[in-house]
Protein backbone atom coordinates (compact mmCIF):
# COMPACT_ATOMS: atom_id res chain seq x y z
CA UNK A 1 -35.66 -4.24 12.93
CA UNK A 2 -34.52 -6.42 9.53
CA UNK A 3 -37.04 -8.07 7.57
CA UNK A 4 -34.76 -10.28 6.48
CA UNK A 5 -31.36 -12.44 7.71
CA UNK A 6 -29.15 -13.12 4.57
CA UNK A 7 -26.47 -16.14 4.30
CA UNK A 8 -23.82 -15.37 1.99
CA UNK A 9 -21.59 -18.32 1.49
CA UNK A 10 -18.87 -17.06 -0.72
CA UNK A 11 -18.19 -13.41 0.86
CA UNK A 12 -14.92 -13.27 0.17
CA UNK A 13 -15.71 -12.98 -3.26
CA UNK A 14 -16.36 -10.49 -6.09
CA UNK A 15 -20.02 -11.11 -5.87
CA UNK A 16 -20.65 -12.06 -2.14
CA UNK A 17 -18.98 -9.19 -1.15
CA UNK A 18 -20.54 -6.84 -2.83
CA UNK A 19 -24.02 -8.35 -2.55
CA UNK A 20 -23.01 -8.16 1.50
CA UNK A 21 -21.78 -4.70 1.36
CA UNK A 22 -24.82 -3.55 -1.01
CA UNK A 23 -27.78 -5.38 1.60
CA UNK A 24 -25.41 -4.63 5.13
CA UNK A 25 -26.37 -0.76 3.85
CA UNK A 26 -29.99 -1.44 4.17
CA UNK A 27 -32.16 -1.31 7.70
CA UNK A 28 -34.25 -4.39 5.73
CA UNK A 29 -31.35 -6.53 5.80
CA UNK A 30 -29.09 -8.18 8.78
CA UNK A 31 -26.34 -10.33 6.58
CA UNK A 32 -24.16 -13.25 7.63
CA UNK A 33 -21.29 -13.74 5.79
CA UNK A 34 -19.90 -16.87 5.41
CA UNK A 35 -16.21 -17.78 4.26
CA UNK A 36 -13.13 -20.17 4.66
CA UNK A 37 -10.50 -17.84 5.64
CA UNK A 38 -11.17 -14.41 7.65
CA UNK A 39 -11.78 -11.27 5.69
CA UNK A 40 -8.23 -8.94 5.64
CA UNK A 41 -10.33 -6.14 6.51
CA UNK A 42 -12.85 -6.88 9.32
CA UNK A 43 -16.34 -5.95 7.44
CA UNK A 44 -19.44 -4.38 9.12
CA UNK A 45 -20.85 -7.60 9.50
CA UNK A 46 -20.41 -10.84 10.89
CA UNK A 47 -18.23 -13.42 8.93
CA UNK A 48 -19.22 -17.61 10.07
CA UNK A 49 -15.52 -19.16 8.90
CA UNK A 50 -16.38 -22.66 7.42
CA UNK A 51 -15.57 -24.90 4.79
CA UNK A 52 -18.43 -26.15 2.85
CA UNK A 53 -16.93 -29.10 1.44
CA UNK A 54 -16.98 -30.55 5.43
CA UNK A 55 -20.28 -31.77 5.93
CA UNK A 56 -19.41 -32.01 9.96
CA UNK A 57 -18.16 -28.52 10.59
CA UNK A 58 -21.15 -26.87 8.39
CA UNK A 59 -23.87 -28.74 11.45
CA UNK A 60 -21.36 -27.21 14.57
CA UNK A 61 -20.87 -23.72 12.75
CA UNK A 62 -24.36 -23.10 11.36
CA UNK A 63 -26.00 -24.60 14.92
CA UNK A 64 -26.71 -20.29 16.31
CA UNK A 65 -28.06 -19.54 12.36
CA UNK A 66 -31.63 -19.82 13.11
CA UNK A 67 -32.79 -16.48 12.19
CA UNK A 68 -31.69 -16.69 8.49
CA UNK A 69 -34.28 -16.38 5.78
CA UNK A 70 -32.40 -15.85 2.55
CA UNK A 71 -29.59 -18.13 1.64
CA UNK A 72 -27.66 -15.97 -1.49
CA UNK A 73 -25.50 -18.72 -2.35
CA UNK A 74 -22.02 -17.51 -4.28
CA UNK A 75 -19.85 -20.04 -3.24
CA UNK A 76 -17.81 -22.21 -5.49
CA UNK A 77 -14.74 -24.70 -5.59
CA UNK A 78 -12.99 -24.38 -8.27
CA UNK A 79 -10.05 -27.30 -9.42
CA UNK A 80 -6.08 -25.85 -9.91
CA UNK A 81 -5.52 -28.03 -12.37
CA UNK A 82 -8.72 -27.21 -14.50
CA UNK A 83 -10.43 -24.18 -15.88
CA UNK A 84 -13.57 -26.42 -15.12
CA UNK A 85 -14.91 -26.33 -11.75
CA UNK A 86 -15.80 -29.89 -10.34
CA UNK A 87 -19.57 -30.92 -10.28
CA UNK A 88 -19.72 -33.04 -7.30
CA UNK A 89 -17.59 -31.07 -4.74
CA UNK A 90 -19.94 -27.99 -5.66
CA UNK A 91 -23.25 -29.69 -5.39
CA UNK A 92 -21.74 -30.99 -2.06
CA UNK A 93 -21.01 -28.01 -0.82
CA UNK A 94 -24.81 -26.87 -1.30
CA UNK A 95 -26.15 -29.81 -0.14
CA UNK A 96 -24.01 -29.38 3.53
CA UNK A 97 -24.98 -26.29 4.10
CA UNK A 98 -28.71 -26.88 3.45
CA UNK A 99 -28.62 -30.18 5.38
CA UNK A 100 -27.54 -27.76 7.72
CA UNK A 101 -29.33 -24.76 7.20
CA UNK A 102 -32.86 -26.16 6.94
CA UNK A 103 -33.29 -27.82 10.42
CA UNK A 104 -32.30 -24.80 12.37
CA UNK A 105 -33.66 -21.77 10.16
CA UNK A 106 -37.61 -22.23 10.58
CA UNK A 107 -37.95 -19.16 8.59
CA UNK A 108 -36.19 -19.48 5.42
CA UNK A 109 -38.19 -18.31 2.77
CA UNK A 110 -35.47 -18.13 -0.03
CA UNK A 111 -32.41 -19.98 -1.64
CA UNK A 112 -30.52 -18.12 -4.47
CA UNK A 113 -28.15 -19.90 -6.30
CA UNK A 114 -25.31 -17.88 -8.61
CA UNK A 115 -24.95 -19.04 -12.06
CA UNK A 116 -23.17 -17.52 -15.08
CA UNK A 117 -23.57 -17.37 -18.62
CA UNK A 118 -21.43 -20.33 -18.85
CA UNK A 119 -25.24 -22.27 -18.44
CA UNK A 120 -25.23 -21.92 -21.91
CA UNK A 121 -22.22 -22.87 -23.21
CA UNK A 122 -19.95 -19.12 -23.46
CA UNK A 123 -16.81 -20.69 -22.12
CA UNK A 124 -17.21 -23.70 -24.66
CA UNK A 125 -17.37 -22.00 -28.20
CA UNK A 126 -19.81 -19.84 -30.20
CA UNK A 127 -23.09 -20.77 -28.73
CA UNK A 128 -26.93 -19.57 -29.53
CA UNK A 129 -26.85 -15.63 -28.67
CA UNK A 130 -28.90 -13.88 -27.30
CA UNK A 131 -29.33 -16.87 -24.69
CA UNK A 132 -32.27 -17.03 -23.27
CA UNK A 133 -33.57 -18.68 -20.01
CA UNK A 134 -35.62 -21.00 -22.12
CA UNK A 135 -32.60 -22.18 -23.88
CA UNK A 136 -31.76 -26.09 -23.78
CA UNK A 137 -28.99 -27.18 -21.86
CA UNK A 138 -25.82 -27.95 -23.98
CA UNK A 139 -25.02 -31.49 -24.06
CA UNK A 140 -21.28 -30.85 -21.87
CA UNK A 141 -22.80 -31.07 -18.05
CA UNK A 142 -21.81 -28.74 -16.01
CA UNK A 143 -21.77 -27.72 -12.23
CA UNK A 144 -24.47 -25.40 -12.42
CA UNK A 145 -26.99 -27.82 -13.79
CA UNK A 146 -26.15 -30.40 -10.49
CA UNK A 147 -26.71 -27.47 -8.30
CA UNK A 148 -29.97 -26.38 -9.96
CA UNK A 149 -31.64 -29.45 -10.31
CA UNK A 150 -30.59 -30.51 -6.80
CA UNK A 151 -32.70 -26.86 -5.76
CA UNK A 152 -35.42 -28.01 -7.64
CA UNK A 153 -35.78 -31.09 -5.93
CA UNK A 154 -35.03 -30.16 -2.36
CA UNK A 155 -37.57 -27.49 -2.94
CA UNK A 156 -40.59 -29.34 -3.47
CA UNK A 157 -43.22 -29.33 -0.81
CA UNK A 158 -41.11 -27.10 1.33
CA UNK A 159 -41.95 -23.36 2.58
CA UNK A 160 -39.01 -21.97 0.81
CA UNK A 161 -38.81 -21.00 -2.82
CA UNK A 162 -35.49 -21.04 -5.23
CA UNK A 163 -34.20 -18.66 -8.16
CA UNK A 164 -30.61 -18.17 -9.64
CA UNK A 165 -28.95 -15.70 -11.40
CA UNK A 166 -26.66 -15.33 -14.66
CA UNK A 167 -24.44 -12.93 -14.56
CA UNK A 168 -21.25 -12.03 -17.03
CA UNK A 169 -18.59 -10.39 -16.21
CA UNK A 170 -18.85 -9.22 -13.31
CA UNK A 171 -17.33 -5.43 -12.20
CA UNK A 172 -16.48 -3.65 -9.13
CA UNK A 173 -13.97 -1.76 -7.49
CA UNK A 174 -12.92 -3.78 -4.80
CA UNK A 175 -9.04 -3.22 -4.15
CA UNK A 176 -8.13 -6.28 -2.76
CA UNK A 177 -10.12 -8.78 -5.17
CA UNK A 178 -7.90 -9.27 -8.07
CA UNK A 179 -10.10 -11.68 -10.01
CA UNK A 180 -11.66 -7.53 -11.36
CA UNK A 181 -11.37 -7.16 -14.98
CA UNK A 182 -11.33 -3.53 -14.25
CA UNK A 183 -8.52 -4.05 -12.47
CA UNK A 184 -6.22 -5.95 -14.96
CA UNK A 185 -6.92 -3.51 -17.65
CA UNK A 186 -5.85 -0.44 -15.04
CA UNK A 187 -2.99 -2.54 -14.06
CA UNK A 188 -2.11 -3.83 -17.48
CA UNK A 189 -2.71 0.28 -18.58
CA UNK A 190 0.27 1.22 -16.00
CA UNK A 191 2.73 -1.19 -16.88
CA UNK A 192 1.96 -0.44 -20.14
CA UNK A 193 2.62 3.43 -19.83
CA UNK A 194 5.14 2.85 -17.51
CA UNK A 195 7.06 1.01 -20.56
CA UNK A 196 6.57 3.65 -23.15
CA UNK A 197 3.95 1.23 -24.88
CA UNK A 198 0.51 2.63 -26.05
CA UNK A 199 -2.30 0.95 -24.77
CA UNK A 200 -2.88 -2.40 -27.43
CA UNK A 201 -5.98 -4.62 -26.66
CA UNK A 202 -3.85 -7.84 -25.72
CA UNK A 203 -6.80 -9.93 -26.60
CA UNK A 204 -7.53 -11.82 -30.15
CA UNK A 205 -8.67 -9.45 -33.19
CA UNK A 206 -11.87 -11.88 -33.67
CA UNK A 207 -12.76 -10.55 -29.93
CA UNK A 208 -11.84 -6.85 -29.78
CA UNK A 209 -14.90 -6.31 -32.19
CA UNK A 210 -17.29 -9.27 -30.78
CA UNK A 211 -20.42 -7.79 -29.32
CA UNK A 212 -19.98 -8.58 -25.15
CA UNK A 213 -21.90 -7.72 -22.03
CA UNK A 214 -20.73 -6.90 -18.59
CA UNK A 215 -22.92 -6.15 -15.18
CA UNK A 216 -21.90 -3.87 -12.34
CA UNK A 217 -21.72 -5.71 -8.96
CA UNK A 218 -23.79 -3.32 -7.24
CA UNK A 219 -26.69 -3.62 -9.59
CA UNK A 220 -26.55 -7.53 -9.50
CA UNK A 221 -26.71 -7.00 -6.15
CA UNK A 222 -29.93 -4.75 -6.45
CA UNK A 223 -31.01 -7.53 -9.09
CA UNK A 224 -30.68 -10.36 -6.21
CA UNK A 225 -32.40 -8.51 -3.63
CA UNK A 226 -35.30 -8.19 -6.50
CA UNK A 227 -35.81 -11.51 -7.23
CA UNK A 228 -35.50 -12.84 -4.17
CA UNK A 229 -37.96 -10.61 -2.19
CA UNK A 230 -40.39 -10.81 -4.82
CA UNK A 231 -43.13 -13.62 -5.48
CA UNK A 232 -43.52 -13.07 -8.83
CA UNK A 233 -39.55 -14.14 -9.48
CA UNK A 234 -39.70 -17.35 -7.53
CA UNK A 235 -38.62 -20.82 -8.76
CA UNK A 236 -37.06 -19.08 -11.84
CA UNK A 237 -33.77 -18.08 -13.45
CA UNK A 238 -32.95 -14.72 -14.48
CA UNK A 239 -30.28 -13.40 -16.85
CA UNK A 240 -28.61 -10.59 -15.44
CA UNK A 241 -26.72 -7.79 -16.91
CA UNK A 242 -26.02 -3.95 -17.38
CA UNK A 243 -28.59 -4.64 -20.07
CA UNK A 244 -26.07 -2.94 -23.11
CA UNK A 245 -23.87 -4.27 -25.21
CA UNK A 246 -20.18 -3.77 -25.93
CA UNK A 247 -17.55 -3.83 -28.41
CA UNK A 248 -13.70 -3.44 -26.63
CA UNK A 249 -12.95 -1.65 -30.24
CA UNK A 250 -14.97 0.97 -29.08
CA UNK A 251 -14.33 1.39 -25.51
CA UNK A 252 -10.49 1.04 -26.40
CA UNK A 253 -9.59 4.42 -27.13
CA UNK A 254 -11.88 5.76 -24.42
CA UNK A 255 -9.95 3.60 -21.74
CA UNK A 256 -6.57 5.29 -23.46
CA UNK A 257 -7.75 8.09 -23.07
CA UNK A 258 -8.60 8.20 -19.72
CA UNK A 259 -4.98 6.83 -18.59
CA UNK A 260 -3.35 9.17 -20.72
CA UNK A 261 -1.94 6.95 -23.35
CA UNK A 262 -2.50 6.85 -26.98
CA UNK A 263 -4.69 3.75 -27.46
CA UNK A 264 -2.42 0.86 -30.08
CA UNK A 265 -3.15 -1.84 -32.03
CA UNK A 266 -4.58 -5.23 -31.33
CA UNK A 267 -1.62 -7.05 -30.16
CA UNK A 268 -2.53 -10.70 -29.05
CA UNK A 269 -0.53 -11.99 -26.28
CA UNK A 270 -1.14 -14.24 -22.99
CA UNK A 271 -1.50 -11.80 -20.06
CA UNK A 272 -0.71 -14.71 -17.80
CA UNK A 273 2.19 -14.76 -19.46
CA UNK A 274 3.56 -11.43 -20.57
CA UNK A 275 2.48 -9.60 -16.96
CA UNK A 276 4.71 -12.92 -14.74
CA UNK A 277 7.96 -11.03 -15.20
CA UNK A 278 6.59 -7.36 -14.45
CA UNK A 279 6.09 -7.25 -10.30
CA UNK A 280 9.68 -4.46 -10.66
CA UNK A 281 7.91 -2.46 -13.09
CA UNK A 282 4.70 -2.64 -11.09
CA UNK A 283 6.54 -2.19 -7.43
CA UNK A 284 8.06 0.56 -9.06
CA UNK A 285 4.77 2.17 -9.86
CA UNK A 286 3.03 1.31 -6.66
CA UNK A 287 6.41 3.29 -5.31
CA UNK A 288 6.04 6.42 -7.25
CA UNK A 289 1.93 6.70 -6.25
CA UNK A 290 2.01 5.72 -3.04
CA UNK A 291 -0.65 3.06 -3.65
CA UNK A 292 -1.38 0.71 -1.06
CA UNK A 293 0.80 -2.33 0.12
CA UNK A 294 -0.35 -5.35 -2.40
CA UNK A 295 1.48 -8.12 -3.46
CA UNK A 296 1.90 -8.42 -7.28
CA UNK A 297 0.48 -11.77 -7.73
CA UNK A 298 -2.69 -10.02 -6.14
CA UNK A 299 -3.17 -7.07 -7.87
CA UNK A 300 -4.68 -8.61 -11.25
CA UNK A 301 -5.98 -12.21 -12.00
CA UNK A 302 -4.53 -12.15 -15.54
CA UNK A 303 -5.47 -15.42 -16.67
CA UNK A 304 -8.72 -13.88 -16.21
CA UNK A 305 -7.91 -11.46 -18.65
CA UNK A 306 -7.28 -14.28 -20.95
CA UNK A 307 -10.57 -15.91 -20.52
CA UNK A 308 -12.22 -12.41 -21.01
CA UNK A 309 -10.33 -11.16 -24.11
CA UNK A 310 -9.49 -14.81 -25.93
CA UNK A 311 -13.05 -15.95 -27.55
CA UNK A 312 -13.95 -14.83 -31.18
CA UNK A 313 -17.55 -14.86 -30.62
CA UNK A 314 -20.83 -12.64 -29.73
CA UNK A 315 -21.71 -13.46 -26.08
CA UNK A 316 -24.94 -12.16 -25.34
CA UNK A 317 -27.64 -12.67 -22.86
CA UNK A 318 -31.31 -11.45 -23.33
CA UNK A 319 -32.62 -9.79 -20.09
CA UNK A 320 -36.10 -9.26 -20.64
CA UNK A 321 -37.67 -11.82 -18.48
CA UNK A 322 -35.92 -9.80 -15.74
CA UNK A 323 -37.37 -6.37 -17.10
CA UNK A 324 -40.79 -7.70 -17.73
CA UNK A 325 -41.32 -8.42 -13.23
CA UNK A 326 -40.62 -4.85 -13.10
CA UNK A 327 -36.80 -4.23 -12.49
CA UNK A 328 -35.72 -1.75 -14.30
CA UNK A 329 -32.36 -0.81 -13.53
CA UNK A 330 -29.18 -0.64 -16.26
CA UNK A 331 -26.23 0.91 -16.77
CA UNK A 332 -23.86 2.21 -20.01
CA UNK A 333 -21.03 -0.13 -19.92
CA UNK A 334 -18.27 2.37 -20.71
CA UNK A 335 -19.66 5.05 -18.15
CA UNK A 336 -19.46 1.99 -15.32
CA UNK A 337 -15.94 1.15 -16.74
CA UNK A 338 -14.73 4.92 -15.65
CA UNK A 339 -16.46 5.26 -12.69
CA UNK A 340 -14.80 1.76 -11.09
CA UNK A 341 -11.65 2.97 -12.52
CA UNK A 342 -12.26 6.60 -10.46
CA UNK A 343 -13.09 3.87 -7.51
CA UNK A 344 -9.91 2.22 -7.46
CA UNK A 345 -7.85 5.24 -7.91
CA UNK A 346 -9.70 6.65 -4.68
CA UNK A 347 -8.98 3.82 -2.90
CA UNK A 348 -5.07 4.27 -4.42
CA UNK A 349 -5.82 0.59 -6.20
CA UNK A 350 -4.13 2.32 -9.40
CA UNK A 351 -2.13 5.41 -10.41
């Protein structure tokens, strides 16, 4: 029998879904999955379909949820018109689904929020690196701090404890989740080679030798069971990361090398941009392979590319708070890189 009943608002996405598929896997864990639109492939788990942003349909759908004990919240709402994600729709969304929650689930023990390094400013311009969980806030308020303080508050004098995580840049093999950096540069690699073109970084020469971190979504997922199952890593943030760091000048050449192109020169362009016109070339490949049926627009988020590849600047996290309660898992960046890549070939993702 479970220990433990997780909530995952946000299944759908790169993180929920691979924190779901990561506990579902474990006789400790019974998960609930919680989304706005039905998974395309029915998971091995249930899915509650709800929008969080409706405080009325959160009380009817949540009303059978009593046996949850861990909330693992990844959800967000992000704006189309923005690359900032609005404050008060995303601390509403939390606050429904604990006003919710917390009447009905006389057990829960645990509410995990997802962060980012953007906490500390990476999105905004070269900030203090290595950031640490000490760090001030920056004086630009952002969604994460609502949420946060909001947990802070709502825990007090309750049974329940908080923590959140801060991730960057997130990995996994997915196939159908096309906001995967491993995915664009796979996808960007094929219509590349299918071209004749060798395989140029398309980000900013400032950023191809910038020192970077990434984090595996299975081991943030064994970093979130960690902190939330254990005592010492309550009411706390933790930085969370493969626990290396990366320069794409040196990983370059090994990612040519592994799609069998020579690797080129750093040639700056707007993915968003150069990859709108390329669904033919990319139909054409998907032809050829036999990969599976995907709409272009959803094989690769490139203006996430853009985001990824665009800033001149270290962004670095320090992890050793996490280390020093005892987890001790990492990865080597590269290695992860060509293992997800070996992923989404299996699962005929890529050529």
């Amino acid at each position: 029998m479970a220990r433990y009943c997780a909530l995952i608002p946000g299944v759908s996405g790169v993180v929920g879904s691979g924190l779901a598929r990561y506990l579902a896997a474990h006789q400790d864990w019974e998960v609930i999955g919680l989304a706005r639109r039905a998974p395309a492939v029915k998971p091995p788990y249930p899915v509650v379909l709800a929008d969080l942003a409706d405080a009325a349909a959160c009380r009817s759908q949540f009303g059978a949820l009593t046996q949850v004990t861990h909330v693992l919240y990844c959800a967000r709402a992000s704006h189309a018109a923005s690359s900032k994600e609005p404050i008060e729709l995303n601390l509403a969304m939390l606050r429904n689904l604990l006003d919710a929650i917390e009447p009905i689930a006389r057990g829960l023990s645990h509410v995990h929020l997802l962060q980012g390094s953007k906490f500390y400013g990476s999105d905004l311009g070269p900030y203090k690196t290595p950031a640490c969980e000490s760090d001030p806030r920056i004086a630009e308020n952002n969604w994460y701090y609502a949420q946060q303080d909001f947990i802070v508050e709502r825990s007090r004098g309750k049974n329940w404890h908080w923590s959140a995580s801060r991730p960057h840049a997130i990995c996994d093999a997915e196939p159908d989740i096309a906001r995967s950096l491993p995915k664009v540069i796979a996808v960007y690699a094929a219509i590349s080679k299918e071209l004749g073109a060798p395989l140029s970084f398309p980000g900013t020469a400032e950023n191809f030798s910038a020192l970077y971190q990434c984090v595996d979504a299975t081991l943030l997922a064994q970093a979130i069971e960690w902190i939330t199952t254990n005592r010492a890593c309550a009411d706390q943030p933790f930085n969370v990361t493969n626990g290396d760091f990366i320069r794409w000048e040196n990983l370059w050449p090994r990612f040519a090398d592994y799609f069998g192109m020579p690797a080129g020169p750093v040639k700056t362009m707007r993915l968003a941009q150069a990859m709108a016109d390329k669904a033919p070339i990319w139909t054409r490949i998907a032809a050829r392979y036999g990969l599976r049926p995907l709409p272009y627009e959803k094989t690769a988020l490139w203006s996430y590319g853009d985001f990824v590849f665009s800033p001149g600047y270290d962004i670095m996290s320090d992890t050793l708070k996490l280390r020093q309660t005892g987890f001790d898992r990492g990865l080597e960046t590269g290695k992860m890189f060509i293992d997800l890549f070996d992923r989404l070939r299996a699962a005929r993702a890529i050529p």
